[in-house]
Protein backbone atom coordinates (compact mmCIF):
# COMPACT_ATOMS: atom_id res chain seq x y z
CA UNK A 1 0.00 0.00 0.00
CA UNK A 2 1.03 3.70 -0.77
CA UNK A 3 1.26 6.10 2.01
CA UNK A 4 -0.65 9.06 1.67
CA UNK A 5 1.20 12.45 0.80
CA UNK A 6 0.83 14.68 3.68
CA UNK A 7 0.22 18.46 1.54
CA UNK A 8 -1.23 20.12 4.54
CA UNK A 9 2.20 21.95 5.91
CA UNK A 10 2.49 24.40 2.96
CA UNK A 11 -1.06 25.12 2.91
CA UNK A 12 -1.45 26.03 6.24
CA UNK A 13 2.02 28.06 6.78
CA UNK A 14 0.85 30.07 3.44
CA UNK A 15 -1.93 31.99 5.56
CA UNK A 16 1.01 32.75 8.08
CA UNK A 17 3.67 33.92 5.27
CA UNK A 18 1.01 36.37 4.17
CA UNK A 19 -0.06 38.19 7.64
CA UNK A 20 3.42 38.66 8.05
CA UNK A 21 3.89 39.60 5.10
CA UNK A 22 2.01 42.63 4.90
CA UNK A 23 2.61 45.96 6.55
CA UNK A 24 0.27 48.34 8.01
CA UNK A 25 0.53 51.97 7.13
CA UNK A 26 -1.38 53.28 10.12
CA UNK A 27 0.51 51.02 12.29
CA UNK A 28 3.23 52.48 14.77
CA UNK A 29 6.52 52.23 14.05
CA UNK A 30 9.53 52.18 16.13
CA UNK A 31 13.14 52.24 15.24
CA UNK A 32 15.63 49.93 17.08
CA UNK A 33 17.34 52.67 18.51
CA UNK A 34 14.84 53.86 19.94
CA UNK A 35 13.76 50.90 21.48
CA UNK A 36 17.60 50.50 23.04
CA UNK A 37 17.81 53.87 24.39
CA UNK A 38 14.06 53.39 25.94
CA UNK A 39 15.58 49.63 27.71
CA UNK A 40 18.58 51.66 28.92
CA UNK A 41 16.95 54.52 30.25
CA UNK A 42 14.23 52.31 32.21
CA UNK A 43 16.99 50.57 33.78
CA UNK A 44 18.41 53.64 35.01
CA UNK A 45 15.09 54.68 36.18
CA UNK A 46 14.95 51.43 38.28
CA UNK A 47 19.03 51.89 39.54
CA UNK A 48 17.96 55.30 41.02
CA UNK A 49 14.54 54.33 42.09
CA UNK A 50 16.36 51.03 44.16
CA UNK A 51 19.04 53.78 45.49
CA UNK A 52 16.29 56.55 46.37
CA UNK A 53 13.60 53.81 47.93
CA UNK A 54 15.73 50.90 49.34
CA UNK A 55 13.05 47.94 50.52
């Protein structure tokens, strides 16, 4: 007996390819830089707050 071809993996990954795919104009964007200097200055926030408020 032949074993069925299983053509179900393409199919179903081809709805993912195209929502990610596509790009939203009215969607925000944010640069990576700006997400680095946003990380660093949070953890500064935190250093100082740690320092100001000790628990």
């Amino acid at each position: 007996m032949m074993a069925k071809k299983k053509t179900e993996g393409f199919q179903s990954s081809a709805g993912l390819i195209r929502y990610f795919d596509t790009e939203d104009e009215t969607s925000l964007k944010i640069g990576p830089y700006s997400v680095i200097i946003a990380c660093i200055v949070l953890s500064i926030t935190v250093v100082i707050a740690q320092i100001l408020w000790p628990m």
